[in-house]
C-alpha atoms as a PDB file:
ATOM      1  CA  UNK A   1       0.000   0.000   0.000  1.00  0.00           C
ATOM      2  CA  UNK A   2       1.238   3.286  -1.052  1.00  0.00           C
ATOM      3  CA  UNK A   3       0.763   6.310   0.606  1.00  0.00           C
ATOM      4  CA  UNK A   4       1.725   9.869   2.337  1.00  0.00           C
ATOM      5  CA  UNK A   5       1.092  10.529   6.219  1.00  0.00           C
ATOM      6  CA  UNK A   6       1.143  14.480   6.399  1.00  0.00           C
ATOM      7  CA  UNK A   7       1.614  15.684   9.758  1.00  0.00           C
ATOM      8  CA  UNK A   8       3.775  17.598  12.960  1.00  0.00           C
ATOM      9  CA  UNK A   9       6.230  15.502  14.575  1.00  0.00           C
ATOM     10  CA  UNK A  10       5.854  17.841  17.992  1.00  0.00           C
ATOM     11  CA  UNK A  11       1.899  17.240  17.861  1.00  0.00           C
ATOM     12  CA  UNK A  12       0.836  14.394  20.616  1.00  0.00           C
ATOM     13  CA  UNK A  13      -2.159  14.064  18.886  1.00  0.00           C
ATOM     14  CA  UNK A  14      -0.341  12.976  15.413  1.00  0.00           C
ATOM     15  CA  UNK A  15       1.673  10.960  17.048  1.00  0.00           C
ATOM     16  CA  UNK A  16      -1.062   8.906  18.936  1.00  0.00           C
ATOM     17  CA  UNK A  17      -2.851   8.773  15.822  1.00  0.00           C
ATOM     18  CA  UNK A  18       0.375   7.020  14.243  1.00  0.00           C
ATOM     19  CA  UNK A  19       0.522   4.483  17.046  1.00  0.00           C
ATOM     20  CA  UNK A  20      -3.561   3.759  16.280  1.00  0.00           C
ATOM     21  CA  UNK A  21      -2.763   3.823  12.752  1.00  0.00           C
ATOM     22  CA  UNK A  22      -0.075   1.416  12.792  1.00  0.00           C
ATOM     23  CA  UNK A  23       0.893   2.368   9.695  1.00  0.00           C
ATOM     24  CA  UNK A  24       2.037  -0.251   7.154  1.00  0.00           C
ATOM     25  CA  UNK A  25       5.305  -0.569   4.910  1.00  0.00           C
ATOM     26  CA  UNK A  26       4.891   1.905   2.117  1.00  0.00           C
ATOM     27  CA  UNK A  27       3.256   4.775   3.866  1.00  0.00           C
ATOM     28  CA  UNK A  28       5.853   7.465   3.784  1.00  0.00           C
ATOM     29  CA  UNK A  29       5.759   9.795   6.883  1.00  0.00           C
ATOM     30  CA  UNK A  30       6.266  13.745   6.257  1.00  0.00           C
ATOM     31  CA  UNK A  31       7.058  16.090   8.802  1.00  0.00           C
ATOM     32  CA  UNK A  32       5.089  19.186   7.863  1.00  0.00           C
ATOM     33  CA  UNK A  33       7.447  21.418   9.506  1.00  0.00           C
ATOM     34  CA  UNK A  34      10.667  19.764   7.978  1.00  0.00           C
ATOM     35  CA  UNK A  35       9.299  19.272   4.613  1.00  0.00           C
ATOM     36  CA  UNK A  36       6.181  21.527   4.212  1.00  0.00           C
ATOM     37  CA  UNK A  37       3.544  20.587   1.603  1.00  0.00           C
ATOM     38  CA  UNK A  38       4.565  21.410  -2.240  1.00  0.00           C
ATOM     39  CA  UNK A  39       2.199  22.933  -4.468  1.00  0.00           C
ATOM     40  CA  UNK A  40       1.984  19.512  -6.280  1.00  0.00           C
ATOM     41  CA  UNK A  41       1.364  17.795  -3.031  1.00  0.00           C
ATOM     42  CA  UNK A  42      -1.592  20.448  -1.839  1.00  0.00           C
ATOM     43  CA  UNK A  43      -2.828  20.834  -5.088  1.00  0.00           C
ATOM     44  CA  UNK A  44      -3.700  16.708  -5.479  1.00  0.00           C
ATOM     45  CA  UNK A  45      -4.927  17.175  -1.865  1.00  0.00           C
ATOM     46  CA  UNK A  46      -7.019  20.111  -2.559  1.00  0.00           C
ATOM     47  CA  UNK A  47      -8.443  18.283  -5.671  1.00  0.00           C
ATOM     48  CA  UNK A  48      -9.185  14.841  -3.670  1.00  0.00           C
ATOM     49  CA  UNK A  49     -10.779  16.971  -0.428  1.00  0.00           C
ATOM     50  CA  UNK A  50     -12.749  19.213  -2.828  1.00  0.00           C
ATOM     51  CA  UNK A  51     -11.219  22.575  -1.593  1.00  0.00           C
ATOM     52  CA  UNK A  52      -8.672  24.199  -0.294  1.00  0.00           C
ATOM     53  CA  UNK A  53     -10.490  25.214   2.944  1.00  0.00           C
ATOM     54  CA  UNK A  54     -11.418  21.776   4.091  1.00  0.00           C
ATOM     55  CA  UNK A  55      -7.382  21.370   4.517  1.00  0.00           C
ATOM     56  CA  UNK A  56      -7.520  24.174   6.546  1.00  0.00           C
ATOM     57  CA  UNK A  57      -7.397  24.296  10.336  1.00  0.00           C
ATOM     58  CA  UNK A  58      -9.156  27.118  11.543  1.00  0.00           C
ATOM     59  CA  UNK A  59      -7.848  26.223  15.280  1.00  0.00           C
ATOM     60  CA  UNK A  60      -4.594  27.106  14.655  1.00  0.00           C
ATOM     61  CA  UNK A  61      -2.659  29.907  16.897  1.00  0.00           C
ATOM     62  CA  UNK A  62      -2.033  31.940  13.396  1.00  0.00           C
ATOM     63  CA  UNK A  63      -5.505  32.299  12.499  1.00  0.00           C
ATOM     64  CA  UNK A  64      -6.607  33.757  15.787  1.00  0.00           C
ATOM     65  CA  UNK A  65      -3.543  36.082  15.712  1.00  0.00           C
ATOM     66  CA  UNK A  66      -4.060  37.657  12.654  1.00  0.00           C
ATOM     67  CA  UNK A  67      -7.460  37.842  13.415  1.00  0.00           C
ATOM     68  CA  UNK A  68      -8.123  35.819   9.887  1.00  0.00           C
ATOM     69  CA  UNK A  69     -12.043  34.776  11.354  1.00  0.00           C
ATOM     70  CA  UNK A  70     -13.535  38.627  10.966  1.00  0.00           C
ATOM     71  CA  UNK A  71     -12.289  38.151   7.081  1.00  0.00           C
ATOM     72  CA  UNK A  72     -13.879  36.770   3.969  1.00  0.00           C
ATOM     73  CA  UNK A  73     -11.394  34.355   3.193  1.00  0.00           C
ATOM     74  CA  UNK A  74     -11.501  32.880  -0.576  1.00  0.00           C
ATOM     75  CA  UNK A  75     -10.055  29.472  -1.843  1.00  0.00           C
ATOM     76  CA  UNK A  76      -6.954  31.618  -3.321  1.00  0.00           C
ATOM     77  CA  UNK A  77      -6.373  32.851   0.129  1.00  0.00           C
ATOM     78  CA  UNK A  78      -6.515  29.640   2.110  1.00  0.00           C
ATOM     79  CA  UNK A  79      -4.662  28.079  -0.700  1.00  0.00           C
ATOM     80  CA  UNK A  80      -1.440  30.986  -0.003  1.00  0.00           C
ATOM     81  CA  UNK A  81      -2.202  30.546   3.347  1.00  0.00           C
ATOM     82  CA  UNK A  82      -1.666  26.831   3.763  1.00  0.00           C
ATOM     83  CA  UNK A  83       1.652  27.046   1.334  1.00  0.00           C
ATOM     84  CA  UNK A  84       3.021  29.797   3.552  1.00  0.00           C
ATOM     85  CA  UNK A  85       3.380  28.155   7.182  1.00  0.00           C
ATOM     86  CA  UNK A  86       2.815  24.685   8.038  1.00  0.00           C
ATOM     87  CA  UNK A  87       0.145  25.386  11.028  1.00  0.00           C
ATOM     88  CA  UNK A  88      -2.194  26.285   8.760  1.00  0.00           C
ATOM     89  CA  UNK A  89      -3.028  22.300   7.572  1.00  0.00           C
ATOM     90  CA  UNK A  90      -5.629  20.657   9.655  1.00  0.00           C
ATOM     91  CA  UNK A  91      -3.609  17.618  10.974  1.00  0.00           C
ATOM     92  CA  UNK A  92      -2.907  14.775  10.691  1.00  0.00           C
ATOM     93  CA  UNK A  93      -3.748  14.216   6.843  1.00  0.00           C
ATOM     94  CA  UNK A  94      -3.398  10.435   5.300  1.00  0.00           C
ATOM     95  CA  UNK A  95      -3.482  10.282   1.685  1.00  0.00           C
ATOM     96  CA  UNK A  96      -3.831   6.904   0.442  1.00  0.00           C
ATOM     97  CA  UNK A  97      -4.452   6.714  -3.520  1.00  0.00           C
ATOM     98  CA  UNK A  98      -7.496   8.469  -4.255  1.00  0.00           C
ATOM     99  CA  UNK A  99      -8.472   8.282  -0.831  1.00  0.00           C
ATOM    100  CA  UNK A 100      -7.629  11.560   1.555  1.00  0.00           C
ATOM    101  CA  UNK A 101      -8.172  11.234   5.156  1.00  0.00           C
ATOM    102  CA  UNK A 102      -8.379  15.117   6.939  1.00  0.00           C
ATOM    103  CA  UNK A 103      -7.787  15.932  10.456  1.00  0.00           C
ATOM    104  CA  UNK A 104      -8.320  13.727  13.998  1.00  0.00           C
ATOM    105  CA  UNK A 105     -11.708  13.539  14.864  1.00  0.00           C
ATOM    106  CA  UNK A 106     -12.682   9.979  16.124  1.00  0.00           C
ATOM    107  CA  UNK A 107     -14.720   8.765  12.722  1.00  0.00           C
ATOM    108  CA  UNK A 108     -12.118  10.096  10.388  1.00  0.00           C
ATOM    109  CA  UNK A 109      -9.465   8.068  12.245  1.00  0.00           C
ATOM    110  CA  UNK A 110     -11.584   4.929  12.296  1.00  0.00           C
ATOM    111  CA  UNK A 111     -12.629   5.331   8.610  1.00  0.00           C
ATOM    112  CA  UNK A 112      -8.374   5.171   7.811  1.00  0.00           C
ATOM    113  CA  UNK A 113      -7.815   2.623  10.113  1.00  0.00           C
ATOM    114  CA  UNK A 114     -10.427   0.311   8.167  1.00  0.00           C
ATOM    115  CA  UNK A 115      -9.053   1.517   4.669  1.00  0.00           C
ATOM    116  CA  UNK A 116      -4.959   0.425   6.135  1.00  0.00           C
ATOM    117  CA  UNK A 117      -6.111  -2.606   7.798  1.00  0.00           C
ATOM    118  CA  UNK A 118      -9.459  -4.174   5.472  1.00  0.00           C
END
């Protein structure tokens, strides 16, 4: 099985979601804030997760800071924002052929689990 596991190697919750995951052989691990997201890479995420906003976190320290909620953001703007800092990608992300896998809530987790391990 080949796939990409997106996500911060200083976030607990990605790595508890690894140890769930138990990922197999052939799922390559990228450390978001060692080897942020190309274009290519967010672009074939963007176009598997339908937009560029449902990659976005909208928890993350940044957004609050620059006060980013009290604006009209558009697809362009999340797009810039996700290639310009790394906190900006809801984590963890598992992409697994045409198969994208966004964030940690509970069901999302369990939904990749059951695609990894049939």
């Amino acid at each position: 099985m080949k796939g990409t596991f997106f996500y911060l190697s200083t976030c607990d919750t990605c790595k508890r979601i690894i140890g769930e995951l138990n990922l197999p052989q052939g799922i390559t691990l990228q450390d978001i804030k060692t080897k942020p997201l190309s274009e290519a890479q967010l672009l074939q995420l963007k176009t598997l997760a339908g937009s560029y906003e449902a990659l976005f976190s909208k928890r993350a320290r940044m957004y609050k800071e620059r006060n980013l909620k009290d604006k009209k953001l558009t697809e362009s703007d999340y797009r810039k924002l996700l290639l310009e800092h790394y906190t900006f990608l809801k984590r963890p992300v598992l992409l697994i052929g045409d198969k994208v896998f966004i964030g940690n809530a509970k069901k999302t987790v369990a939904e990749a689990r059951e695609t990894l391990h049939p």
